[in-house]
Protein backbone atom coordinates (compact mmCIF):
# COMPACT_ATOMS: atom_id res chain seq x y z
CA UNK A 1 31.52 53.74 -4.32
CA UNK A 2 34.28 51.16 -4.47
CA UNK A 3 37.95 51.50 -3.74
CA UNK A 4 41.02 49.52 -4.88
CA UNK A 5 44.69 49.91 -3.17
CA UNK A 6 47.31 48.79 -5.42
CA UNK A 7 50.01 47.30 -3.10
CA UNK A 8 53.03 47.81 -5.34
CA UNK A 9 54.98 49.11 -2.33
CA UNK A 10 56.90 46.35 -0.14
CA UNK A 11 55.75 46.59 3.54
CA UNK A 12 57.72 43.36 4.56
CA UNK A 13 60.08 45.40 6.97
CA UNK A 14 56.45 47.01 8.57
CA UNK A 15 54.26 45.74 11.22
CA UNK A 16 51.23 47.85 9.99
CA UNK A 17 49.51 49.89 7.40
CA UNK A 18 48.04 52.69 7.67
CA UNK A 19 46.15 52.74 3.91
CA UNK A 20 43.63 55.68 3.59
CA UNK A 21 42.65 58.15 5.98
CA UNK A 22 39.13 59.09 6.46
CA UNK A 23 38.11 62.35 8.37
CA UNK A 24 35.73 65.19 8.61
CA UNK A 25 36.03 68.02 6.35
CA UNK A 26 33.42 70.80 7.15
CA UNK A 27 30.13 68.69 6.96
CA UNK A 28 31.70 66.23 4.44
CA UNK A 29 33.52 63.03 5.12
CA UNK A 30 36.91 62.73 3.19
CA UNK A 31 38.99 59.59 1.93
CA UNK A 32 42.54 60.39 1.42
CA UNK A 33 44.69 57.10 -0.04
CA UNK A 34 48.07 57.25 2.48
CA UNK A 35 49.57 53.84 2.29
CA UNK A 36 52.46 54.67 5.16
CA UNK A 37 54.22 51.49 6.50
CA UNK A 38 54.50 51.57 10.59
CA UNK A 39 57.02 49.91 12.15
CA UNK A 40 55.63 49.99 16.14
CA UNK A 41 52.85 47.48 15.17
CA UNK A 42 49.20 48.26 15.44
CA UNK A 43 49.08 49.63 19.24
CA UNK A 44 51.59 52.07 18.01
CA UNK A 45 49.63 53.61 15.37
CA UNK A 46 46.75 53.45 17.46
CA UNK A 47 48.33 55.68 20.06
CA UNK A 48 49.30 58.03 17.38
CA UNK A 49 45.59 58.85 17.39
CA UNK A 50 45.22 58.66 20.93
């Protein structure tokens, strides 16, 4: 399948973007769209995961 992410939100002010979300939902894999703007750069939303 193909996905499209309409940008209509300004993430000028953001240093990354954290668009969709993919996890593990009993023995399926799940997309969720998120498009949250992070300000701490890419390291910091790595650690989030961390």
């Amino acid at each position: 399948e193909e996905y499209l992410y309409d940008l209509t939100e300004d993430f000028s002010a953001d240093h990354s973007v954290e668009f969709i979300r993919l996890y593990r939902h009993g023995s399926d894999w799940k997309i969720q769209a998120l498009g949250i703007g992070h300000r701490e750069g890419l390291e910091g939303l790595v650690q989030k995961f961390m």
